[in-house]
N, C-alpha and C. Protein backbone atom coordinates (compact mmCIF):
# COMPACT_ATOMS: atom_id res chain seq x y z
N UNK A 1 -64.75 -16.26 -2.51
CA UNK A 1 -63.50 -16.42 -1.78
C UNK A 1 -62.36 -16.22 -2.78
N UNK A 2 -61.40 -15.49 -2.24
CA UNK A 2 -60.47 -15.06 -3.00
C UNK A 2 -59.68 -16.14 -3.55
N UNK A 3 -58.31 -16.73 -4.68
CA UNK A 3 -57.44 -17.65 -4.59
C UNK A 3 -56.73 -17.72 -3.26
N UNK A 4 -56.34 -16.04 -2.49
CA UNK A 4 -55.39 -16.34 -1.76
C UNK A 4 -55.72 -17.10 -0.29
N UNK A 5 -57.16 -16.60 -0.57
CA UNK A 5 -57.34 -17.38 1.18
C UNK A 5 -57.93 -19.01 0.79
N UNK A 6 -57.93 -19.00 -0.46
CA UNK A 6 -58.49 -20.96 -0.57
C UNK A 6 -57.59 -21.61 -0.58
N UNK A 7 -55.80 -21.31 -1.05
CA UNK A 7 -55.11 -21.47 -0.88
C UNK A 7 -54.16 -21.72 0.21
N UNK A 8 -54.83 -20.71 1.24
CA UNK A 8 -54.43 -20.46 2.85
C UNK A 8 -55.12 -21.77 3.36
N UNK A 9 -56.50 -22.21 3.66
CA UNK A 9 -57.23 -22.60 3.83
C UNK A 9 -56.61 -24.31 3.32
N UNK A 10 -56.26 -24.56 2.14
CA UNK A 10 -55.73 -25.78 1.64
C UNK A 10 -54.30 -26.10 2.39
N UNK A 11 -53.80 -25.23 2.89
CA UNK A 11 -52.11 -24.99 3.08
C UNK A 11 -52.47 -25.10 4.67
N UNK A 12 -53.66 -24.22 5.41
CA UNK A 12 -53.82 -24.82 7.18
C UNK A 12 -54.42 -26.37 6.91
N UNK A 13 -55.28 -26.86 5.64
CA UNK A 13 -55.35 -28.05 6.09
C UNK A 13 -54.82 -29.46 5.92
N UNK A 14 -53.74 -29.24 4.96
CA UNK A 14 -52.49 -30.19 4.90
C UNK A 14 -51.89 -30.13 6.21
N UNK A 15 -51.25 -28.85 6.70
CA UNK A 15 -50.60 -29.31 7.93
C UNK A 15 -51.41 -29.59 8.75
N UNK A 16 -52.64 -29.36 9.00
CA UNK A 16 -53.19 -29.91 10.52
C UNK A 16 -53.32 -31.89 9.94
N UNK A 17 -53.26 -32.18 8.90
CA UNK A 17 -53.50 -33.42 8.47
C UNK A 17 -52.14 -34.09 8.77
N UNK A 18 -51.06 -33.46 8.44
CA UNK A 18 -49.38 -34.04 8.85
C UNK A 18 -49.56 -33.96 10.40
N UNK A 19 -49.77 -32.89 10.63
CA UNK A 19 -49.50 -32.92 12.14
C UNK A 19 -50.60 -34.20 12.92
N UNK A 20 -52.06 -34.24 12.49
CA UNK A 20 -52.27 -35.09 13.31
C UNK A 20 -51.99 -36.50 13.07
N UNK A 21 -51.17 -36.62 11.76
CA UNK A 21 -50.71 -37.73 11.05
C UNK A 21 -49.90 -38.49 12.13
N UNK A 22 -48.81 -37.22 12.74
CA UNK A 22 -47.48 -37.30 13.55
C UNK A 22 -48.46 -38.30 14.93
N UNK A 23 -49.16 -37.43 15.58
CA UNK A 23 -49.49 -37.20 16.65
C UNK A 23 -50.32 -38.95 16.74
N UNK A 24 -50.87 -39.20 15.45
CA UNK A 24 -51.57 -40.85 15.53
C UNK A 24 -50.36 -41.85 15.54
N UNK A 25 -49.29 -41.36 14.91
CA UNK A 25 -48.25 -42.82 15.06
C UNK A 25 -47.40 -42.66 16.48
N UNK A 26 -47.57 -41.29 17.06
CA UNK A 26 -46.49 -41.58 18.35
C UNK A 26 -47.64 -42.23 19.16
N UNK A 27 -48.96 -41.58 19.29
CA UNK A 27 -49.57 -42.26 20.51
C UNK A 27 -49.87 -43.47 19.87
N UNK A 28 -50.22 -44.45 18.53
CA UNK A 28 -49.67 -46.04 18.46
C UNK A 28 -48.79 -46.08 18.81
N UNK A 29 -47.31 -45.56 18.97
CA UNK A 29 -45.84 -45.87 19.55
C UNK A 29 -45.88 -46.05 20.68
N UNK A 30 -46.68 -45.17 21.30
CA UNK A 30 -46.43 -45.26 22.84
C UNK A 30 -47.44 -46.06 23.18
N UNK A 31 -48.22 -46.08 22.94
CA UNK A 31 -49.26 -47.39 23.54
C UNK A 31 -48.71 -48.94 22.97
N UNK A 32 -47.96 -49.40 21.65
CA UNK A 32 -47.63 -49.96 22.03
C UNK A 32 -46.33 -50.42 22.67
N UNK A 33 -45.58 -49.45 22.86
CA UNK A 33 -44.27 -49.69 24.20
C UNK A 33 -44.90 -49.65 25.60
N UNK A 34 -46.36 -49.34 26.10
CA UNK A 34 -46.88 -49.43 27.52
C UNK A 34 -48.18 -49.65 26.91
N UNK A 35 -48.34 -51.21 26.77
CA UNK A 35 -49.76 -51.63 26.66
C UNK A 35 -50.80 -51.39 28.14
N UNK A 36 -50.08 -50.72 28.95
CA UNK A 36 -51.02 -50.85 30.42
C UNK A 36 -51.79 -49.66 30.42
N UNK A 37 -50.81 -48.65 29.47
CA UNK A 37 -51.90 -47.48 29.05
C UNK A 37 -53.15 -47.62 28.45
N UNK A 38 -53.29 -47.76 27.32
CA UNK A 38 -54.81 -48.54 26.60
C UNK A 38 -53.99 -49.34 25.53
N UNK A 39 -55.51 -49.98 25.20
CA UNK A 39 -55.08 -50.62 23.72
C UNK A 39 -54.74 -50.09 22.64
N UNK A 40 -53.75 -49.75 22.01
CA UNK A 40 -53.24 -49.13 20.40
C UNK A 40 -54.34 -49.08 20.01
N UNK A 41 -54.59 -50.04 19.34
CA UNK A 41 -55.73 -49.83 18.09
C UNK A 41 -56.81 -48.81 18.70
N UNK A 42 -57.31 -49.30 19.98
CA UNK A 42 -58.45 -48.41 20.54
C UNK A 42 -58.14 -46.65 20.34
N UNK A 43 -56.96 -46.57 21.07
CA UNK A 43 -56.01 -44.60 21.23
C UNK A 43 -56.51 -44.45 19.46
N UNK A 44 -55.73 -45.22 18.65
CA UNK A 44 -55.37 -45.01 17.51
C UNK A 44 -56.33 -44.63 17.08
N UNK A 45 -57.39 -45.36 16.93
CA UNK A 45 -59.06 -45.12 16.27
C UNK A 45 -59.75 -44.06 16.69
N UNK A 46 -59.55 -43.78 17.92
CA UNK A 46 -60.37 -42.93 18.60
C UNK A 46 -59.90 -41.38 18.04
N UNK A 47 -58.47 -41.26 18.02
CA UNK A 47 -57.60 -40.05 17.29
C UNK A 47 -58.30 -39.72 15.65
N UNK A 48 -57.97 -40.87 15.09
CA UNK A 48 -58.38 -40.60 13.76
C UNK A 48 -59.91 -40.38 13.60
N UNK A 49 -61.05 -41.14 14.70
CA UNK A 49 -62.38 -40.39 14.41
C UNK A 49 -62.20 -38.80 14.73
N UNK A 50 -61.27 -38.57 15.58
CA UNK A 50 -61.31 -36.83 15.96
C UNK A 50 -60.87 -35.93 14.69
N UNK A 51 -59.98 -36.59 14.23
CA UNK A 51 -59.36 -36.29 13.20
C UNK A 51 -59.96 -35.92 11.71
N UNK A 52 -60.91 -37.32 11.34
CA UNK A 52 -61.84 -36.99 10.57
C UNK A 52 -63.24 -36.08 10.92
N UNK A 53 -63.68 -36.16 12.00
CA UNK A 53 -64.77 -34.86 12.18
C UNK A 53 -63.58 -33.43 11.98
N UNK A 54 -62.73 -33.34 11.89
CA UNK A 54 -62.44 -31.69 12.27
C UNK A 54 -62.16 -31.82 10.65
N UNK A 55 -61.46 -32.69 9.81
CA UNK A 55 -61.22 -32.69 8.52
C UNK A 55 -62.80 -32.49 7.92
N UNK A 56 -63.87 -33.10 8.11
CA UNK A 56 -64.81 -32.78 7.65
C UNK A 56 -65.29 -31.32 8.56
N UNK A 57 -65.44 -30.90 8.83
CA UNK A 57 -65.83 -29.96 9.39
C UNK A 57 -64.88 -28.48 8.57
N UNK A 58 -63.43 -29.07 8.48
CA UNK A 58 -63.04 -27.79 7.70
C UNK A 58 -63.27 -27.46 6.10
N UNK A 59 -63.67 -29.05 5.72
CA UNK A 59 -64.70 -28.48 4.42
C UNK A 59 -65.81 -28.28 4.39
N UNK A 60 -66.45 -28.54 5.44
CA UNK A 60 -67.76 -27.46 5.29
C UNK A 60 -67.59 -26.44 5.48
N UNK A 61 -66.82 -25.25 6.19
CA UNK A 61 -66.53 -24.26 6.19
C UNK A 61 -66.27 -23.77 5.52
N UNK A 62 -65.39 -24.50 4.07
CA UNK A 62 -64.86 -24.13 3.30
C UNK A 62 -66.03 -24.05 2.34
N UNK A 63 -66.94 -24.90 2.27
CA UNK A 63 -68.35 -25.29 1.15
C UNK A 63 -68.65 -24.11 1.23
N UNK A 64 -69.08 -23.91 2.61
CA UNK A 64 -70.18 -22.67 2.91
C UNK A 64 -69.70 -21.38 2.80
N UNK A 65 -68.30 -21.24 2.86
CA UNK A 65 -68.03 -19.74 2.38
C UNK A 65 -67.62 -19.98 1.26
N UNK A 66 -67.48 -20.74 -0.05
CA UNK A 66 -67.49 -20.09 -1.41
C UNK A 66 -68.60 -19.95 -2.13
């Protein structure tokens, strides 16, 4: 693998990590301003297990093609 695409590859997976960074504190925000939606912690946890399978998943991709 070249520098430029491991670089690419490091650079899509910082932002998908900010972005789902964003996306875990609004839905804690909003769950807890309408607890009738679910429980915070529950939304919250459930995001970040999604979060960590796709984070692991984009370094194996990354393992397996260098």
């Amino acid at each position: 693998m070249s520098t430029l695409t491991f670089a690419l590859v490091l650079v899509v997976g910082l932002l998908l990590v900010l972005v789902a960074g964003l996306v875990l504190a609004g839905l804690a925000y909003v769950t807890y301003r309408h607890p009738r939606l679910e429980k915070p912690l529950g939304i919250a946890g459930s995001f970040a297990g999604v979060l960590v399978a796709v984070v692991v998943g984009l370094v194996a991709i990354v393992a397996l093609t260098t």
